[in-house]
PDB file of N, CA and C in Angstrom:
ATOM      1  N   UNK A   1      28.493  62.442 -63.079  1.00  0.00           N
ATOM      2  CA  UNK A   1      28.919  63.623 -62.373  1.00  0.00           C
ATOM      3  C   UNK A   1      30.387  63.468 -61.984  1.00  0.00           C
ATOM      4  N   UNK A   2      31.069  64.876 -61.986  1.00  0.00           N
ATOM      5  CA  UNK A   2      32.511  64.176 -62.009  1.00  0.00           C
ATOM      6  C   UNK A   2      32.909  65.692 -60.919  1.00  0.00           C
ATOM      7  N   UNK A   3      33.634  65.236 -60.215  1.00  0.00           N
ATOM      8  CA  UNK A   3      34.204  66.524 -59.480  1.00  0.00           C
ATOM      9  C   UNK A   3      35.999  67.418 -59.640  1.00  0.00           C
ATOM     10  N   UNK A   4      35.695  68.009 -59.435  1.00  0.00           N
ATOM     11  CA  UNK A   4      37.438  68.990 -60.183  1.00  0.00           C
ATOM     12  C   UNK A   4      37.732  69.916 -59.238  1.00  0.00           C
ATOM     13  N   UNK A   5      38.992  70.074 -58.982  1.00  0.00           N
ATOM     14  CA  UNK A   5      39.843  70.687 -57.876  1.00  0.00           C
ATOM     15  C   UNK A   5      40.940  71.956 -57.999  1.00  0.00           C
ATOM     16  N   UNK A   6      40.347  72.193 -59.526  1.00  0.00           N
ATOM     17  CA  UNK A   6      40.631  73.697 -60.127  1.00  0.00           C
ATOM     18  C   UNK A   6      40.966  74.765 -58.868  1.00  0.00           C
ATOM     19  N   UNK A   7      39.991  74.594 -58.221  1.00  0.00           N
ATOM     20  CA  UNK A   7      39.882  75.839 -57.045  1.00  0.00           C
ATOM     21  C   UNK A   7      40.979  75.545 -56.265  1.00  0.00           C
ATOM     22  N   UNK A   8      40.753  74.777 -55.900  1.00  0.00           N
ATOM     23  CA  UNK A   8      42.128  74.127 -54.715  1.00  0.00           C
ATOM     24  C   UNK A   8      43.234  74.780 -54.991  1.00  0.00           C
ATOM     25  N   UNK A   9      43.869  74.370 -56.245  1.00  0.00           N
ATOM     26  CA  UNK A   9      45.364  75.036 -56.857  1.00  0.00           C
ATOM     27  C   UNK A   9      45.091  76.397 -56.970  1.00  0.00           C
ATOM     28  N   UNK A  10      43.894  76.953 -57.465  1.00  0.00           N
ATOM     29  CA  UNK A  10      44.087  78.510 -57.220  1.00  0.00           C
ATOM     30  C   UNK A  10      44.265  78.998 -56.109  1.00  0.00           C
ATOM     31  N   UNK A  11      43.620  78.115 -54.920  1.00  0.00           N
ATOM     32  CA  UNK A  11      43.597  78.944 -53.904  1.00  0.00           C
ATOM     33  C   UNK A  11      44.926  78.552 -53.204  1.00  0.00           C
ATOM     34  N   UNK A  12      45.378  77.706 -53.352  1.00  0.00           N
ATOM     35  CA  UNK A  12      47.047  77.640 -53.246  1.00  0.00           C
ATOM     36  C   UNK A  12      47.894  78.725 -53.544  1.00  0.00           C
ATOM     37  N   UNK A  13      47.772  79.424 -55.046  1.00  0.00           N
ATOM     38  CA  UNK A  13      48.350  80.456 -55.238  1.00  0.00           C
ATOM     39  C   UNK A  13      47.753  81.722 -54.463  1.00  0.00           C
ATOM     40  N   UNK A  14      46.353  81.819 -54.773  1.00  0.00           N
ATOM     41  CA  UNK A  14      45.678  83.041 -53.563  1.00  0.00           C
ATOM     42  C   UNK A  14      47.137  82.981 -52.504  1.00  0.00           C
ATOM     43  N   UNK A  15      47.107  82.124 -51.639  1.00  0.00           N
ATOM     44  CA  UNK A  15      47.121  81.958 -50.136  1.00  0.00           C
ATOM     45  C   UNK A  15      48.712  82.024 -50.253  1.00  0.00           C
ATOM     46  N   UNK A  16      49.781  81.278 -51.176  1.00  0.00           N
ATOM     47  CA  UNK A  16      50.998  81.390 -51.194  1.00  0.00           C
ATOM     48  C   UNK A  16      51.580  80.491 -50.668  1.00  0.00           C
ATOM     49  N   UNK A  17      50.336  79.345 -51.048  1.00  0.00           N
ATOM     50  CA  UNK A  17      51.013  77.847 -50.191  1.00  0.00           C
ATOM     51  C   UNK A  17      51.447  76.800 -50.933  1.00  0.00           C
ATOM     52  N   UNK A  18      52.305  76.336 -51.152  1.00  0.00           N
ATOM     53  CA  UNK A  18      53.044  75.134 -52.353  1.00  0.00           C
ATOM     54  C   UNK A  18      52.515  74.046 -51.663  1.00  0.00           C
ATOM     55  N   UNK A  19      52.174  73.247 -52.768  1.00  0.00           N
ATOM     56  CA  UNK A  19      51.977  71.648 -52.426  1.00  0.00           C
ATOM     57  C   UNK A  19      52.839  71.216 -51.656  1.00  0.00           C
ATOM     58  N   UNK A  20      54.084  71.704 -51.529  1.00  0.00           N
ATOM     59  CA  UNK A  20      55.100  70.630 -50.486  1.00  0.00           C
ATOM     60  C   UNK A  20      54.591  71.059 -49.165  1.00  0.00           C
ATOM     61  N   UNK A  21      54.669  72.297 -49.306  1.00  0.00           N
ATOM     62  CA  UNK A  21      54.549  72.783 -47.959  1.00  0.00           C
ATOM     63  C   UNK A  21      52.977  72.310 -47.326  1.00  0.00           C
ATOM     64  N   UNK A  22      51.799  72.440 -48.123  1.00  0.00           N
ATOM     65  CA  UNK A  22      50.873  71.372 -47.514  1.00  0.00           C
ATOM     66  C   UNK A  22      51.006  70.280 -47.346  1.00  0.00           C
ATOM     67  N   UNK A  23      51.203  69.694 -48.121  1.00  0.00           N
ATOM     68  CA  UNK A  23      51.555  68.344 -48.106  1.00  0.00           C
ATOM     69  C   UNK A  23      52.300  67.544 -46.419  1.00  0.00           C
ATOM     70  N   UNK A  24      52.866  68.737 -46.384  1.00  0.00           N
ATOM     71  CA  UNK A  24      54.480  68.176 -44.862  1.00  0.00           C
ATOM     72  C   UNK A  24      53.370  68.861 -43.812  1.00  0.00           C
ATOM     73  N   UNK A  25      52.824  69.996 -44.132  1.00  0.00           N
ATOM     74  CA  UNK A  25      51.902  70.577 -42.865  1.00  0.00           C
ATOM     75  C   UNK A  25      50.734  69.736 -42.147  1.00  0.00           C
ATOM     76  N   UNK A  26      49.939  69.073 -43.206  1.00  0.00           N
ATOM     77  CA  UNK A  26      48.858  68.513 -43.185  1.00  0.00           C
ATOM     78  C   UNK A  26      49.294  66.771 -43.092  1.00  0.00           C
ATOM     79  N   UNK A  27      50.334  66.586 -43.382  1.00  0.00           N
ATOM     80  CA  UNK A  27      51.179  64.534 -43.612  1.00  0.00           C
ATOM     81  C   UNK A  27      50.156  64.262 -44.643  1.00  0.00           C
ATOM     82  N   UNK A  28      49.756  64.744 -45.720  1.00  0.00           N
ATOM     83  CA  UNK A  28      49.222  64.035 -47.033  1.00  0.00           C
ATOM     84  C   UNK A  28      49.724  63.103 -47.228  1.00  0.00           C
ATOM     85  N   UNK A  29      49.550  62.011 -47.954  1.00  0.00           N
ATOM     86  CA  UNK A  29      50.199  60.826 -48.473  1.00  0.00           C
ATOM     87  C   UNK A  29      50.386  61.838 -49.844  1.00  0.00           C
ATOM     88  N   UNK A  30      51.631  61.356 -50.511  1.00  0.00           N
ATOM     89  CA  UNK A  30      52.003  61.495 -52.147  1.00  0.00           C
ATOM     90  C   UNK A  30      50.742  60.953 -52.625  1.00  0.00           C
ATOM     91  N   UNK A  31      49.889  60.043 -52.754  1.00  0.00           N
ATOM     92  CA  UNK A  31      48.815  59.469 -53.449  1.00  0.00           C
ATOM     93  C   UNK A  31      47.581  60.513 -53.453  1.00  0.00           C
ATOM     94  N   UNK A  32      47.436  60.834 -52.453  1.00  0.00           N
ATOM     95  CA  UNK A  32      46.640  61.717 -51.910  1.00  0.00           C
ATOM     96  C   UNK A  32      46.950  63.116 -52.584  1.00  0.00           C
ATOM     97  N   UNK A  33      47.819  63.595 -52.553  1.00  0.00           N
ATOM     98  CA  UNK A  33      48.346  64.957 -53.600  1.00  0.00           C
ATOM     99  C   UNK A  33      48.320  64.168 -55.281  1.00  0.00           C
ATOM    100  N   UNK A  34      48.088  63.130 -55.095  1.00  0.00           N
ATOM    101  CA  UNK A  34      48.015  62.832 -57.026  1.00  0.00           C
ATOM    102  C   UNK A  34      46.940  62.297 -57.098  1.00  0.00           C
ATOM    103  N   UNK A  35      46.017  62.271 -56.156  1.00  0.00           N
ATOM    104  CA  UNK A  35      44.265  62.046 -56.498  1.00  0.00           C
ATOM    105  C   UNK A  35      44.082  63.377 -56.534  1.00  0.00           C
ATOM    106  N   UNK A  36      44.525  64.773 -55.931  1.00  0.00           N
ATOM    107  CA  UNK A  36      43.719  65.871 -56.243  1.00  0.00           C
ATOM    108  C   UNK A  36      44.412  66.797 -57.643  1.00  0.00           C
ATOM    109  N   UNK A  37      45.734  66.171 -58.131  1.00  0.00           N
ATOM    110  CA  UNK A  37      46.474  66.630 -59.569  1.00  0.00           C
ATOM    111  C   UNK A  37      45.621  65.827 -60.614  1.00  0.00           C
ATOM    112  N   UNK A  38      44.624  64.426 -60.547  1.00  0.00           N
ATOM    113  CA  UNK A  38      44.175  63.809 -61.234  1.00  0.00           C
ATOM    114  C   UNK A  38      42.635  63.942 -60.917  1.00  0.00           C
ATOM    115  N   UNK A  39      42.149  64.846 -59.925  1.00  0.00           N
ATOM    116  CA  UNK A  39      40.758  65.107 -60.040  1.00  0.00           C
ATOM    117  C   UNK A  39      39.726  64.062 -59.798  1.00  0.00           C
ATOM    118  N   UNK A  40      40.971  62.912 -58.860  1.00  0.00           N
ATOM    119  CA  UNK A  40      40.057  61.633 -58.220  1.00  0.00           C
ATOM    120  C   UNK A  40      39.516  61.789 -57.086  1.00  0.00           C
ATOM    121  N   UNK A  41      38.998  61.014 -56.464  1.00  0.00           N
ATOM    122  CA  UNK A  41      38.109  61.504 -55.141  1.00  0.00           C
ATOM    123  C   UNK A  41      39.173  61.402 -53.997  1.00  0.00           C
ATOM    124  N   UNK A  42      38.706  62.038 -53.100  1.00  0.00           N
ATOM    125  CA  UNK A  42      39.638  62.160 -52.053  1.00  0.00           C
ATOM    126  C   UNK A  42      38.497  61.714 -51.130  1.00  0.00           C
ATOM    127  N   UNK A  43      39.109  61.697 -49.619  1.00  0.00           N
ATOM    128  CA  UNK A  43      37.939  61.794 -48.164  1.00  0.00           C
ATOM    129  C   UNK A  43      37.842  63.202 -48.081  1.00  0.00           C
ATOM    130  N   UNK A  44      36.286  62.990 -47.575  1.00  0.00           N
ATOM    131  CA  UNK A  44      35.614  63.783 -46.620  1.00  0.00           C
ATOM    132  C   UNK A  44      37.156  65.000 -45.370  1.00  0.00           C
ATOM    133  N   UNK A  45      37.291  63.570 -44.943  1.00  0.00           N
ATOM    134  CA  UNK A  45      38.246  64.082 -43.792  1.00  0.00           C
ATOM    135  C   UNK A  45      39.529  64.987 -44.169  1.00  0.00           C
ATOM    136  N   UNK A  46      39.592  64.734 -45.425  1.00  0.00           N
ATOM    137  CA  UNK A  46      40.858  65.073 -46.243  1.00  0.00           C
ATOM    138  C   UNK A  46      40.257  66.665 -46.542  1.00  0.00           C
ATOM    139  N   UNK A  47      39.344  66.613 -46.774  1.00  0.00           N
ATOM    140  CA  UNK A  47      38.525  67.994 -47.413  1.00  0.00           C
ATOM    141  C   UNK A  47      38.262  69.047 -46.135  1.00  0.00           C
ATOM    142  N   UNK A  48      38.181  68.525 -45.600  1.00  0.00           N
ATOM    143  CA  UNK A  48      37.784  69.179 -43.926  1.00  0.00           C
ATOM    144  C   UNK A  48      39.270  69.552 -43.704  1.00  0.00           C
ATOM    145  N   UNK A  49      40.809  69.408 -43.461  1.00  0.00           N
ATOM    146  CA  UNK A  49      41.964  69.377 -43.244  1.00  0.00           C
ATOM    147  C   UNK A  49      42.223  70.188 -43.917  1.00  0.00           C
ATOM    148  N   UNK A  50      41.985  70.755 -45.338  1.00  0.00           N
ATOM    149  CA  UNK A  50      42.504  71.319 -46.108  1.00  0.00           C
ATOM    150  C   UNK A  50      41.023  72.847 -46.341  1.00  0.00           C
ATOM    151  N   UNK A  51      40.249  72.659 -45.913  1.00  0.00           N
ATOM    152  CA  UNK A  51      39.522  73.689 -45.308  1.00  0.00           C
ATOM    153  C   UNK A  51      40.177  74.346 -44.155  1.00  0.00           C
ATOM    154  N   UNK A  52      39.969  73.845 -43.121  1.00  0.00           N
ATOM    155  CA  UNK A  52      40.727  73.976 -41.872  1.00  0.00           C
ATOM    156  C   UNK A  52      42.265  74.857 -42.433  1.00  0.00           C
ATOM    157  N   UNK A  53      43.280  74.642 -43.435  1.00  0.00           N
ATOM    158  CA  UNK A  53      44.269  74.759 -42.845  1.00  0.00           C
ATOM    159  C   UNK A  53      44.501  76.003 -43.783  1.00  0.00           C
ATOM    160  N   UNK A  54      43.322  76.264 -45.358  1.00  0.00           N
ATOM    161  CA  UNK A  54      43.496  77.078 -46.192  1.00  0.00           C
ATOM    162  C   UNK A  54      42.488  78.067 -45.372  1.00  0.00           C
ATOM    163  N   UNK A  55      41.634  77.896 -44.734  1.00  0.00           N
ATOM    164  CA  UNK A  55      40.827  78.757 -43.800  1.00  0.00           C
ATOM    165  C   UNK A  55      39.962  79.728 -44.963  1.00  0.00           C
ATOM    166  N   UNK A  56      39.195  78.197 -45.387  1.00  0.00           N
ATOM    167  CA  UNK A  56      38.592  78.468 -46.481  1.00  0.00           C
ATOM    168  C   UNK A  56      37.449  78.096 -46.519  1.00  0.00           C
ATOM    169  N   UNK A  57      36.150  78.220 -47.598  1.00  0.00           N
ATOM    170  CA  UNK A  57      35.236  76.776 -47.597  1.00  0.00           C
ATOM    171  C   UNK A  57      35.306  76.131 -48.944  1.00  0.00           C
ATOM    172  N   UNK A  58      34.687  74.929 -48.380  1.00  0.00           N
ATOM    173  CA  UNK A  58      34.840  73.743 -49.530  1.00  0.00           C
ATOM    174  C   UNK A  58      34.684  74.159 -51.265  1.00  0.00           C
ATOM    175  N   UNK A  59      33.442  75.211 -51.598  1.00  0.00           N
ATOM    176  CA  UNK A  59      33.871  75.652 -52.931  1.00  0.00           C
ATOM    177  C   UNK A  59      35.307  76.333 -53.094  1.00  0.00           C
ATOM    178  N   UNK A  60      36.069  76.474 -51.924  1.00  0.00           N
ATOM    179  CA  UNK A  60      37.633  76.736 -52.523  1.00  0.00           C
ATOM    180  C   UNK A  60      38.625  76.037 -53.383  1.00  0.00           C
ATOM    181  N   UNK A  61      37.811  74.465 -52.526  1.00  0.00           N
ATOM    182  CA  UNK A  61      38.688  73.295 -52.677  1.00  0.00           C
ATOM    183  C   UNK A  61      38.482  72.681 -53.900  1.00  0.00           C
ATOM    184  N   UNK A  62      37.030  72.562 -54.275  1.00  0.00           N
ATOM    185  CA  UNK A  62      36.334  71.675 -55.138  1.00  0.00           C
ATOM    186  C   UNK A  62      35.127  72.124 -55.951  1.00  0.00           C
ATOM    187  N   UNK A  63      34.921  71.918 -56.926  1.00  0.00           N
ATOM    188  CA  UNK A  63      33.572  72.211 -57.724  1.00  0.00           C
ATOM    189  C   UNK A  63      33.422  70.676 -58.442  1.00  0.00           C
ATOM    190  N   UNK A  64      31.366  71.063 -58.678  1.00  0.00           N
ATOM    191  CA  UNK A  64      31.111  70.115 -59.057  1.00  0.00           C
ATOM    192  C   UNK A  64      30.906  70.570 -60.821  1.00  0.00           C
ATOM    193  N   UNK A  65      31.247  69.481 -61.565  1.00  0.00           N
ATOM    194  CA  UNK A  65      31.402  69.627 -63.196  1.00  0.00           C
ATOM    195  C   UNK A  65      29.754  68.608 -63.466  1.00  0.00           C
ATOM    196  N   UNK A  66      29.233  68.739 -64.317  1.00  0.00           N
ATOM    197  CA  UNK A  66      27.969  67.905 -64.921  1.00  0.00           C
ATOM    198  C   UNK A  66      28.708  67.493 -65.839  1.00  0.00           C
ATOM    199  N   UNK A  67      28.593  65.897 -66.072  1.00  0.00           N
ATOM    200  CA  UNK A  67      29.095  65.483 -67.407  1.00  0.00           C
ATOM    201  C   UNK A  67      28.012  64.918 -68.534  1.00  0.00           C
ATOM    202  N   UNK A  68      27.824  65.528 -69.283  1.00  0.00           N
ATOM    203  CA  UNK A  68      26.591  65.190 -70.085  1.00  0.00           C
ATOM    204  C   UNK A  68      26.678  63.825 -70.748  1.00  0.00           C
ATOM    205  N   UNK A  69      25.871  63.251 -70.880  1.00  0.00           N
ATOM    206  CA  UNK A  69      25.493  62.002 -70.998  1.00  0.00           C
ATOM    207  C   UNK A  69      25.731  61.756 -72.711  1.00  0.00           C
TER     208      UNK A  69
END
C-alpha cells in the first residue's frame, strides 16, 4: 500500500497557497516539503498542521493508492 499527495498540490492551487509560503507559515523543514514532492510518509502531526492551516480534511491532503502485488 503506498500513499500519494496529489491532492495536497491541488489543493494548494484551489486555495492559492505556494509551497514557500506554507512552508515559512507552518516552519516545515525543506525535508519535510520533499517527503510530500516524493510521496514519502510524513507525521501524523504534520498532516493535522496542514489540515488546520488549508482548512481542509485529510482526503485534501492525501489519498490512499493499492499497489497490486
Amino acid at each position: 500500500m503506498s500513499f500519494d499527495y496529489k491532492p495536497f498540490f491541488k489543493t494548494l492551487i484551489d486555495k492559492e497557497v505556494t509551497r514557500e509560503q506554507i512552508k515559512k507559515d507552518l516552519q516545515l523543514s525543506p525535508a519535510t516539503m520533499a517527503k510530500l514532492a516524493k510521496g514519502e510518509n510524513i507525521s501524523m502531526s504534520v498532516l493535522d498542521k496542514l489540515c488546520e492551516y488549508l482548512d481542509c480534511e485529510i482526503e485534501d491532503i492525501i489519498s490512499h493508492v493499492k499497489v497490486s502485488e
